[in-house]
ModelCIF file with pLDDT and N, C-alpha, C, O atoms, coordinates in Angstrom:
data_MODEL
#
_entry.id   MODEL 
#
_entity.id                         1 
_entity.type                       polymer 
_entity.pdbx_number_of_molecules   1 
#
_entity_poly.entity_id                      1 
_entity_poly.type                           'polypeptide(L)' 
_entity_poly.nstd_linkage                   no 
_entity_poly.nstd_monomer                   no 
_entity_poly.pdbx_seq_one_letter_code       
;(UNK)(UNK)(UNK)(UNK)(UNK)(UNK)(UNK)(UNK)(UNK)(UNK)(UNK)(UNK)(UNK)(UNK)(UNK)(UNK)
(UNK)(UNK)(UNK)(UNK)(UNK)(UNK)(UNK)(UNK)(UNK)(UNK)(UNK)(UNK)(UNK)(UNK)(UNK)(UNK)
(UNK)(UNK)(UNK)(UNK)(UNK)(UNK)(UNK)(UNK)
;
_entity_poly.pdbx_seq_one_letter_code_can   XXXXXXXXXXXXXXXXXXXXXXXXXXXXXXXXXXXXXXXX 
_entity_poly.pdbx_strand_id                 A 
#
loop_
_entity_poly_seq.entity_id 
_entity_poly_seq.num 
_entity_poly_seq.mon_id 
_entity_poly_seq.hetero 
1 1  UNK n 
1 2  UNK n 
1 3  UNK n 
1 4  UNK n 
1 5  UNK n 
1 6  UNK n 
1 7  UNK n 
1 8  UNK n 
1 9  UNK n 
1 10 UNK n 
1 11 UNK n 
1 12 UNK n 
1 13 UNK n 
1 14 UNK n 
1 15 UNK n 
1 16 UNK n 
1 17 UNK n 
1 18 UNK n 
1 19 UNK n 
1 20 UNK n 
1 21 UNK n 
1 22 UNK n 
1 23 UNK n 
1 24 UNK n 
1 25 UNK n 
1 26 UNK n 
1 27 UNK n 
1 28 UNK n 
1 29 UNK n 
1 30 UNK n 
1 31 UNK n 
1 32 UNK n 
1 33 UNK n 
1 34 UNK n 
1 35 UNK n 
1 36 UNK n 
1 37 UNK n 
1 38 UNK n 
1 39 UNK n 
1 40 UNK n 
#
_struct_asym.id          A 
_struct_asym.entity_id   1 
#
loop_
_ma_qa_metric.id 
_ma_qa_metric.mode 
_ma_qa_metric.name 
_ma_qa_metric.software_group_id 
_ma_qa_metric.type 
1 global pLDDT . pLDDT 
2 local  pLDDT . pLDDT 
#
_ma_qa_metric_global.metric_id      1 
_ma_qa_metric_global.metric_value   94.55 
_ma_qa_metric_global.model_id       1 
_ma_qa_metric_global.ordinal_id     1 
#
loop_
_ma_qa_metric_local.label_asym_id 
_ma_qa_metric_local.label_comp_id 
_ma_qa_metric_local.label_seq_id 
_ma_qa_metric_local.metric_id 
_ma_qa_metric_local.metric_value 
_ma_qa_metric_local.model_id 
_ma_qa_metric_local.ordinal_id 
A UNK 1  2 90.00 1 1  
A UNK 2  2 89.00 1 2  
A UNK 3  2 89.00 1 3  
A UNK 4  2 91.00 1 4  
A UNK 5  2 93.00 1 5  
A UNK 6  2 93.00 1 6  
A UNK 7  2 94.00 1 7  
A UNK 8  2 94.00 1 8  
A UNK 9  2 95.00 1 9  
A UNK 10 2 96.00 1 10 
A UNK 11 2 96.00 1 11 
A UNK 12 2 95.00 1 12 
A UNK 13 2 95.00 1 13 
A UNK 14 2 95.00 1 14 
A UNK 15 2 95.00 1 15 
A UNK 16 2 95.00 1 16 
A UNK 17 2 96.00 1 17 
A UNK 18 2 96.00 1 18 
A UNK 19 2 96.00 1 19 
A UNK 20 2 96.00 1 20 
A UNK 21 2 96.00 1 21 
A UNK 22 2 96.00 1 22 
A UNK 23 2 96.00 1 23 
A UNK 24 2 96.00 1 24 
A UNK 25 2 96.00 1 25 
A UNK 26 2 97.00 1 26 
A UNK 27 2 97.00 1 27 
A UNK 28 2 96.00 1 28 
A UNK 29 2 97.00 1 29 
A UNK 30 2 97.00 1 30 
A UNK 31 2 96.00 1 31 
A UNK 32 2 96.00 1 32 
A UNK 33 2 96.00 1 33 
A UNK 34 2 95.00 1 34 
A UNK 35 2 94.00 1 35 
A UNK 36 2 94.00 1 36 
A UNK 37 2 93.00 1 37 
A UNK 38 2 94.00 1 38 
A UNK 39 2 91.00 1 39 
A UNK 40 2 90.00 1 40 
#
loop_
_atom_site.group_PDB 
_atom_site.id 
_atom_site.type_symbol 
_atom_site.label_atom_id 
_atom_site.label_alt_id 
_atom_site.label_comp_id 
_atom_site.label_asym_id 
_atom_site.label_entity_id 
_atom_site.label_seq_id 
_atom_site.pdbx_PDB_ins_code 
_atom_site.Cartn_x 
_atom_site.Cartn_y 
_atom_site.Cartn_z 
_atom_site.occupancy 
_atom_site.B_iso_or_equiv 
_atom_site.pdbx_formal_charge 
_atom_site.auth_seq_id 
_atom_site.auth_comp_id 
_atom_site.auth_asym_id 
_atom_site.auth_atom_id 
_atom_site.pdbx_PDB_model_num 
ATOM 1   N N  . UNK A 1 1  ? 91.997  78.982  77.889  1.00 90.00 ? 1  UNK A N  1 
ATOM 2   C CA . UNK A 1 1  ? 91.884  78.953  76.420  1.00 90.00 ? 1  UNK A CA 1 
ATOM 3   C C  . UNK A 1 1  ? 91.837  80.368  75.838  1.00 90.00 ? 1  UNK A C  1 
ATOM 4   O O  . UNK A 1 1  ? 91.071  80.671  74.923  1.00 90.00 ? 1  UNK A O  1 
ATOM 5   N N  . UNK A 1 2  ? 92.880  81.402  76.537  1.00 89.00 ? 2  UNK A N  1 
ATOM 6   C CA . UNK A 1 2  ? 92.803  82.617  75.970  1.00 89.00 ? 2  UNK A CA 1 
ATOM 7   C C  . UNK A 1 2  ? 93.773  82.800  74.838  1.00 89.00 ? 2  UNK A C  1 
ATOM 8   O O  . UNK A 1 2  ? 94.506  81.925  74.377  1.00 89.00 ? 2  UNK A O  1 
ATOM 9   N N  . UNK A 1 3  ? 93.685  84.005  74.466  1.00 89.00 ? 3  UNK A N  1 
ATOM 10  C CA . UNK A 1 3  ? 94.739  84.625  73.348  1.00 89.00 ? 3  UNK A CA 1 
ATOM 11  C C  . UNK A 1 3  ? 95.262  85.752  73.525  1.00 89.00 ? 3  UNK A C  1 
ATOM 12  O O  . UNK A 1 3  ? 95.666  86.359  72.534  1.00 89.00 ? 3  UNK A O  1 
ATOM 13  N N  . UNK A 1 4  ? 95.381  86.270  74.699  1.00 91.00 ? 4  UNK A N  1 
ATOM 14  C CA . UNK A 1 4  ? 95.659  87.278  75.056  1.00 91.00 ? 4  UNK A CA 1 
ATOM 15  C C  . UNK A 1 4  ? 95.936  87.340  77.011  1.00 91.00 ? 4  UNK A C  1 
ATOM 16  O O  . UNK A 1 4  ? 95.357  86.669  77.865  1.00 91.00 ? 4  UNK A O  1 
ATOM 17  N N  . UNK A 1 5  ? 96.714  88.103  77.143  1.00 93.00 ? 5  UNK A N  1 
ATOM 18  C CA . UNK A 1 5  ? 97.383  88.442  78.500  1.00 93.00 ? 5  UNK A CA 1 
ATOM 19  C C  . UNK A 1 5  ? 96.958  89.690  79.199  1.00 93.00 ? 5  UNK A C  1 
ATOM 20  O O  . UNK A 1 5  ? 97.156  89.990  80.377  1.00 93.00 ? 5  UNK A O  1 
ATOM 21  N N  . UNK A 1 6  ? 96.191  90.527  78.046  1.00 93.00 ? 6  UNK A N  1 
ATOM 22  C CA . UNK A 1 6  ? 95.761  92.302  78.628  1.00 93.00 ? 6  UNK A CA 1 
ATOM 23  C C  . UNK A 1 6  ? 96.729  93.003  77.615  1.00 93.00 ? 6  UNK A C  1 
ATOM 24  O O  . UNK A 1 6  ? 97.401  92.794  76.605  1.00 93.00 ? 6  UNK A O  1 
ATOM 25  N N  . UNK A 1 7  ? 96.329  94.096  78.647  1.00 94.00 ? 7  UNK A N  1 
ATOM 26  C CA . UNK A 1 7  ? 97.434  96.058  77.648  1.00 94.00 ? 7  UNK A CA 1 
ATOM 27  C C  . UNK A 1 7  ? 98.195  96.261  78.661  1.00 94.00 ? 7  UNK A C  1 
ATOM 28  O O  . UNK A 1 7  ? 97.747  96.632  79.745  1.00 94.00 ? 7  UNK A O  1 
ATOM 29  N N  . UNK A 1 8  ? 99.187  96.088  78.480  1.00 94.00 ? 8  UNK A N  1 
ATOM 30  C CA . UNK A 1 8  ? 100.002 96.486  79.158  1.00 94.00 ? 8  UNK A CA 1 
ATOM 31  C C  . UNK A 1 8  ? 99.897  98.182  79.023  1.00 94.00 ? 8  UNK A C  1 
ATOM 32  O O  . UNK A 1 8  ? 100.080 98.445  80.212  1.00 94.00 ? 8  UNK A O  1 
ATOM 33  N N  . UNK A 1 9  ? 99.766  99.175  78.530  1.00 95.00 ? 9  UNK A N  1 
ATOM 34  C CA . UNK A 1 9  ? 99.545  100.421 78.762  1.00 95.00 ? 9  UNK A CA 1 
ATOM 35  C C  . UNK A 1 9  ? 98.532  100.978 79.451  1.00 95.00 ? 9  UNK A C  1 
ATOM 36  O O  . UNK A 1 9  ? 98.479  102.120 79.908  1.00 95.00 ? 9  UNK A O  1 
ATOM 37  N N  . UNK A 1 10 ? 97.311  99.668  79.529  1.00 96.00 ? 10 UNK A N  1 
ATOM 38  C CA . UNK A 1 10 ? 96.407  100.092 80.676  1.00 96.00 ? 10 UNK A CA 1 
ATOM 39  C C  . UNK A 1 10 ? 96.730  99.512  82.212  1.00 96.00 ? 10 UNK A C  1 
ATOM 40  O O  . UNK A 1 10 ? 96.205  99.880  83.262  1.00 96.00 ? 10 UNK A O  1 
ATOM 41  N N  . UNK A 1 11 ? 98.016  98.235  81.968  1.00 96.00 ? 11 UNK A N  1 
ATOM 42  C CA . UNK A 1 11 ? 98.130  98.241  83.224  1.00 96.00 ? 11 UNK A CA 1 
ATOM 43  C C  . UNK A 1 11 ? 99.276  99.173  83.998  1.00 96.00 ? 11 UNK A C  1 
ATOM 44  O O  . UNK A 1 11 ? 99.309  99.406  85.206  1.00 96.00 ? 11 UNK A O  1 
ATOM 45  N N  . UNK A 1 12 ? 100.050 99.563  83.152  1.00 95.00 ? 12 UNK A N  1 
ATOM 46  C CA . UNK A 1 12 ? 101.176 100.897 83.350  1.00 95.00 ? 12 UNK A CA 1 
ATOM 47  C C  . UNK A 1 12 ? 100.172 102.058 83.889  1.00 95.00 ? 12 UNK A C  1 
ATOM 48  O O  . UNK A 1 12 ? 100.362 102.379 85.062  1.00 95.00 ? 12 UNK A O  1 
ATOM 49  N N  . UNK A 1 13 ? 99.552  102.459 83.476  1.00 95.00 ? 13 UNK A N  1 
ATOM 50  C CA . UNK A 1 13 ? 98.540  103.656 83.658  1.00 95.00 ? 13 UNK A CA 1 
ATOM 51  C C  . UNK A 1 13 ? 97.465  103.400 85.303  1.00 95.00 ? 13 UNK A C  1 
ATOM 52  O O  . UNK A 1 13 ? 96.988  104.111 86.187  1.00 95.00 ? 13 UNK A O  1 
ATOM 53  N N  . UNK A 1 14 ? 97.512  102.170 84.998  1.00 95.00 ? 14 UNK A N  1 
ATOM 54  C CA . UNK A 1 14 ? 96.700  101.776 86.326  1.00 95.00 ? 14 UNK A CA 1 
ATOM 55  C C  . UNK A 1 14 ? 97.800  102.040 88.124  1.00 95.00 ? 14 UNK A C  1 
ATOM 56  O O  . UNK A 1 14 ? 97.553  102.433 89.264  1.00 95.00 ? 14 UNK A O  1 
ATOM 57  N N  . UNK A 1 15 ? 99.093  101.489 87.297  1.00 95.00 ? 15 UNK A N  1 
ATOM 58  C CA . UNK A 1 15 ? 99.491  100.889 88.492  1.00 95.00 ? 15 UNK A CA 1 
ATOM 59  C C  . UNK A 1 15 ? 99.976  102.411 89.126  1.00 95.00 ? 15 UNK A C  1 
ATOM 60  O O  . UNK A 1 15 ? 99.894  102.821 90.283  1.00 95.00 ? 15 UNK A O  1 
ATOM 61  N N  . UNK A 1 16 ? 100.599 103.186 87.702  1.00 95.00 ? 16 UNK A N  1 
ATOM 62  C CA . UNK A 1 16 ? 100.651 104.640 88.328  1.00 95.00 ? 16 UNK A CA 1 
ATOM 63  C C  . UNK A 1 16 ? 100.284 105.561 88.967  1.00 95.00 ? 16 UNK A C  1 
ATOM 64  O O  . UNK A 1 16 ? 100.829 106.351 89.737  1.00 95.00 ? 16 UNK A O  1 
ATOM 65  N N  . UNK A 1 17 ? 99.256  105.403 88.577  1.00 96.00 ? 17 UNK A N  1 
ATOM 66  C CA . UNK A 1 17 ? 97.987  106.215 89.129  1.00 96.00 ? 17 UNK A CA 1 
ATOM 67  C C  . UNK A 1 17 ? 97.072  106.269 90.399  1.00 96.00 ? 17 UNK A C  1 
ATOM 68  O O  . UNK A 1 17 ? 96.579  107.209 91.023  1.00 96.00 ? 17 UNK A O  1 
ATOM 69  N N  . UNK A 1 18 ? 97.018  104.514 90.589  1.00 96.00 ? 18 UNK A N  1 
ATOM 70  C CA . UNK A 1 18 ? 96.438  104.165 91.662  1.00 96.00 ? 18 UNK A CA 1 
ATOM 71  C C  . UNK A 1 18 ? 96.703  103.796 92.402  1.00 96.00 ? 18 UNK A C  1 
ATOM 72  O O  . UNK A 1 18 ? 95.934  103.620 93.347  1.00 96.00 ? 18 UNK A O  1 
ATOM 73  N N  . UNK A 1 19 ? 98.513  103.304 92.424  1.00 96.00 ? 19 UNK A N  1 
ATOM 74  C CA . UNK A 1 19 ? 99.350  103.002 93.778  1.00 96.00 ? 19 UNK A CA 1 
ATOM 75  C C  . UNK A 1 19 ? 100.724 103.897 93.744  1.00 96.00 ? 19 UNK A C  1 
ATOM 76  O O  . UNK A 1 19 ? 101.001 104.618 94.702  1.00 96.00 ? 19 UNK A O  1 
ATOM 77  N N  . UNK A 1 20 ? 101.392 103.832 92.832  1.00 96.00 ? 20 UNK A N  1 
ATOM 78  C CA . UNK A 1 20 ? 102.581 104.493 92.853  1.00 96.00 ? 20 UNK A CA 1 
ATOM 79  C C  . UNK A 1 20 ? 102.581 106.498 93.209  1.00 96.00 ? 20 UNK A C  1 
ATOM 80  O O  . UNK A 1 20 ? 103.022 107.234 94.090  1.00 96.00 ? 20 UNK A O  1 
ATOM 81  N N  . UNK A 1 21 ? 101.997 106.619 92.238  1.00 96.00 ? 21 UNK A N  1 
ATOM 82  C CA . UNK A 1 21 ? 101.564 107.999 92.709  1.00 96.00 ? 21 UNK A CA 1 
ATOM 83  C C  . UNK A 1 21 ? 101.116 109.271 93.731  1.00 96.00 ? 21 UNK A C  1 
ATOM 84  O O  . UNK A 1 21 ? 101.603 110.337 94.111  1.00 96.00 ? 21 UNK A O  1 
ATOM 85  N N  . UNK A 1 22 ? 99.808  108.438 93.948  1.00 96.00 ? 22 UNK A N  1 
ATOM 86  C CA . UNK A 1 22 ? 99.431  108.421 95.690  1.00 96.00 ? 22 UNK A CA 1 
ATOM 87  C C  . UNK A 1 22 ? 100.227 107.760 96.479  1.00 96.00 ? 22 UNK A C  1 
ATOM 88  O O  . UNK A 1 22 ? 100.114 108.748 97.205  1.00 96.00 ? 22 UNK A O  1 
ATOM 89  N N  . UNK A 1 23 ? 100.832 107.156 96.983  1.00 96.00 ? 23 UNK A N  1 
ATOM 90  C CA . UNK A 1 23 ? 101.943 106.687 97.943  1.00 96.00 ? 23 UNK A CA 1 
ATOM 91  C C  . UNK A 1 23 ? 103.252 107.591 97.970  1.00 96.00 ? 23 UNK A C  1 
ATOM 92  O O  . UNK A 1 23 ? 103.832 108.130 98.913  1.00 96.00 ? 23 UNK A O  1 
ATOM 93  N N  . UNK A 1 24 ? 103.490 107.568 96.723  1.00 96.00 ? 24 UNK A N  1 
ATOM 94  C CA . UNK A 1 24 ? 104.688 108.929 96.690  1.00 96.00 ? 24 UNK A CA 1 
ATOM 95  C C  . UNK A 1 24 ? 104.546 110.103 97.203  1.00 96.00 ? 24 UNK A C  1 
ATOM 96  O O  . UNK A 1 24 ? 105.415 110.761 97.775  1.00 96.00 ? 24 UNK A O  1 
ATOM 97  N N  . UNK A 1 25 ? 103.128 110.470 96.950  1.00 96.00 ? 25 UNK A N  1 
ATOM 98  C CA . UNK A 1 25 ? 102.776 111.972 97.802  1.00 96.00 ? 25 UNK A CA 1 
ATOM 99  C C  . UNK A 1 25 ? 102.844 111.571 98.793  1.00 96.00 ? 25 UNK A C  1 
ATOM 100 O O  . UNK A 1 25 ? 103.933 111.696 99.354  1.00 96.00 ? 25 UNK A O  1 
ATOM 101 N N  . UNK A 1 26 ? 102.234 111.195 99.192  1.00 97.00 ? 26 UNK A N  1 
ATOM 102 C CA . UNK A 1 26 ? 101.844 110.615 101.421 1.00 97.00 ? 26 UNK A CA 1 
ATOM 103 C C  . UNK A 1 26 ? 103.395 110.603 101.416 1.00 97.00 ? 26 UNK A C  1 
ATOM 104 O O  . UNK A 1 26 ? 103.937 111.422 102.158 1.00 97.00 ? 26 UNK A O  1 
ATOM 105 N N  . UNK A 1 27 ? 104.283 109.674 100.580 1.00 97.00 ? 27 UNK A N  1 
ATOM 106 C CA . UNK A 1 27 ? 105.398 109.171 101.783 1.00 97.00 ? 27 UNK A CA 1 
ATOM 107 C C  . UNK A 1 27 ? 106.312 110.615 101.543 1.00 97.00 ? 27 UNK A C  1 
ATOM 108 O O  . UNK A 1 27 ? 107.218 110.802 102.355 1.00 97.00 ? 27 UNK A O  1 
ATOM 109 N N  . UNK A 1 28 ? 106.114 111.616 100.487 1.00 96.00 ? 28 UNK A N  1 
ATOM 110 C CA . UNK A 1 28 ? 107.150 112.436 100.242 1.00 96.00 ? 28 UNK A CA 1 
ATOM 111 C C  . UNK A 1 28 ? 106.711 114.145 100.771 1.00 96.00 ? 28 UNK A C  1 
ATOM 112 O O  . UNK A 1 28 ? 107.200 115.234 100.473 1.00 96.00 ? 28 UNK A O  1 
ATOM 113 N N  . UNK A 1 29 ? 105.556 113.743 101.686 1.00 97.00 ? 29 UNK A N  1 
ATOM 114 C CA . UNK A 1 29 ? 105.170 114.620 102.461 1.00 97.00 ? 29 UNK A CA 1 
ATOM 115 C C  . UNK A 1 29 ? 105.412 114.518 103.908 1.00 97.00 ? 29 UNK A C  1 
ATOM 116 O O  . UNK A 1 29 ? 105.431 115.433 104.730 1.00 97.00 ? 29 UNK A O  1 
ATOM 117 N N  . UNK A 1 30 ? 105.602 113.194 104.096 1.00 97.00 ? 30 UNK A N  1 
ATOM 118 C CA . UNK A 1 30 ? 106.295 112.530 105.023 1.00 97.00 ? 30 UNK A CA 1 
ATOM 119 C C  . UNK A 1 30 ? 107.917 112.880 105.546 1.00 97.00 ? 30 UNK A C  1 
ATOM 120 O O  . UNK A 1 30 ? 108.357 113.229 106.642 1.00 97.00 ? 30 UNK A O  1 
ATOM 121 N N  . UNK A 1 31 ? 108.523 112.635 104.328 1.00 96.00 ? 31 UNK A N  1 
ATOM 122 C CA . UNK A 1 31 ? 109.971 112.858 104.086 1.00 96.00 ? 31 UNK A CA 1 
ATOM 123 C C  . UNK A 1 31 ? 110.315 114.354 104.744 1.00 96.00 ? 31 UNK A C  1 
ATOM 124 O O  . UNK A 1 31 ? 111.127 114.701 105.601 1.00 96.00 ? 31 UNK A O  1 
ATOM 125 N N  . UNK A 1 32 ? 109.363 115.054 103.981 1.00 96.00 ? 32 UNK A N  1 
ATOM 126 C CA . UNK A 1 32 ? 109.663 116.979 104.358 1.00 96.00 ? 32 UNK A CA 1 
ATOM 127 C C  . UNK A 1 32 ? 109.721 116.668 105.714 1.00 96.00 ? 32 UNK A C  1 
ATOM 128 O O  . UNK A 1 32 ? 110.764 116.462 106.334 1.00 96.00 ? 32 UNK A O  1 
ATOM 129 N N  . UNK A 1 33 ? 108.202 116.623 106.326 1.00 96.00 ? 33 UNK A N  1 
ATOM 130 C CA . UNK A 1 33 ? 108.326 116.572 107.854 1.00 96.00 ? 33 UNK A CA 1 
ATOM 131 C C  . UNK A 1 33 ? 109.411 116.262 108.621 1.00 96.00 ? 33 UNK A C  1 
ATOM 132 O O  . UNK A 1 33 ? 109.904 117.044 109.434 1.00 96.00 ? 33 UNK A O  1 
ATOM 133 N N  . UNK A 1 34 ? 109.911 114.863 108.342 1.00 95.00 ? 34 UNK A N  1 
ATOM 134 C CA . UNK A 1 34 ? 111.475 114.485 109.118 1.00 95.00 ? 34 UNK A CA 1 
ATOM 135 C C  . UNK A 1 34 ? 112.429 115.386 108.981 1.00 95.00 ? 34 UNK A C  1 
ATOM 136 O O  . UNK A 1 34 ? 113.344 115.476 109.799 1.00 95.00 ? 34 UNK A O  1 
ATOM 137 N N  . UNK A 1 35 ? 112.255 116.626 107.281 1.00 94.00 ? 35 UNK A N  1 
ATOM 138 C CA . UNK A 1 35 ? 113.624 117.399 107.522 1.00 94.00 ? 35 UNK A CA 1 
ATOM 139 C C  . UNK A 1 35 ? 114.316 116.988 106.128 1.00 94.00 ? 35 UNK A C  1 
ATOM 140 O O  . UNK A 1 35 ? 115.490 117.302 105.929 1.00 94.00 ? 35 UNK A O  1 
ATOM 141 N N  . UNK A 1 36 ? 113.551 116.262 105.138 1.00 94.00 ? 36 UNK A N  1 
ATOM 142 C CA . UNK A 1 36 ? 114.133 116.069 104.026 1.00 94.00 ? 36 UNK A CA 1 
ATOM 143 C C  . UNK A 1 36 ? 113.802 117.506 103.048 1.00 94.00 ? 36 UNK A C  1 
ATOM 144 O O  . UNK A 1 36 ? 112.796 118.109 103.422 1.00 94.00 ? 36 UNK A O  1 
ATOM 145 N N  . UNK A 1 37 ? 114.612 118.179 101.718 1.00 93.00 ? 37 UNK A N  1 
ATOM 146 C CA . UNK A 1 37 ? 114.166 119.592 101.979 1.00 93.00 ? 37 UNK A CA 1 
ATOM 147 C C  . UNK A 1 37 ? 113.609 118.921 100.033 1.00 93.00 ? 37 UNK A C  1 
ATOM 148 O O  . UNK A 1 37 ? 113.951 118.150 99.136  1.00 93.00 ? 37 UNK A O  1 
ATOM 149 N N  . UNK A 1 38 ? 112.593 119.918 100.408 1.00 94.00 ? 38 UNK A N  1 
ATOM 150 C CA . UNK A 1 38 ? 111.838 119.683 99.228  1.00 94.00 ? 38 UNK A CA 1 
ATOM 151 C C  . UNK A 1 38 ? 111.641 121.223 98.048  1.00 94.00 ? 38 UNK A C  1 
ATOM 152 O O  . UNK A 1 38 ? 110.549 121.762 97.870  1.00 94.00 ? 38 UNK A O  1 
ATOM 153 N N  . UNK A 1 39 ? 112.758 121.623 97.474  1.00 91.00 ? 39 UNK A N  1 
ATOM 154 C CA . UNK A 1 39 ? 112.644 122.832 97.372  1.00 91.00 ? 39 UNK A CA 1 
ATOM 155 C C  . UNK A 1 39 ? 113.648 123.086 95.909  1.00 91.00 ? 39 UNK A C  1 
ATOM 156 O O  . UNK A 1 39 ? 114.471 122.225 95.600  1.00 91.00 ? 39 UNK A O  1 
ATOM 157 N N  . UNK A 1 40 ? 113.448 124.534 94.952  1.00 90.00 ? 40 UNK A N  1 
ATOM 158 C CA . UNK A 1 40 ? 113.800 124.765 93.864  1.00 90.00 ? 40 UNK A CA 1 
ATOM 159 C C  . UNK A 1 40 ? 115.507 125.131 94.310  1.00 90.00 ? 40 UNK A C  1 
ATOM 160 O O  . UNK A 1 40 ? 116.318 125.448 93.440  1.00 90.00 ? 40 UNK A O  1 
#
């Protein structure tokens, strides 16, 4: 019996932050190691 679904800008902000983000570092520190080149 709600009226509402949430914020979607707090769940954008969440999901960024607390899974997408951190996982990208780990796996793209990962990447270098194998030889992927991470550089200007």
């Amino acid at each position: 019996n709600a009226d509402g679904i949430g914020n979607v800008w707090v769940d954008l902000t969440r999901s960024t932050i607390y899974i997408l983000l951190p996982l990208s570092i780990l796996f793209a520190l990962f990447l270098v190691w194998t030889g992927v080149p991470q550089t200007f």
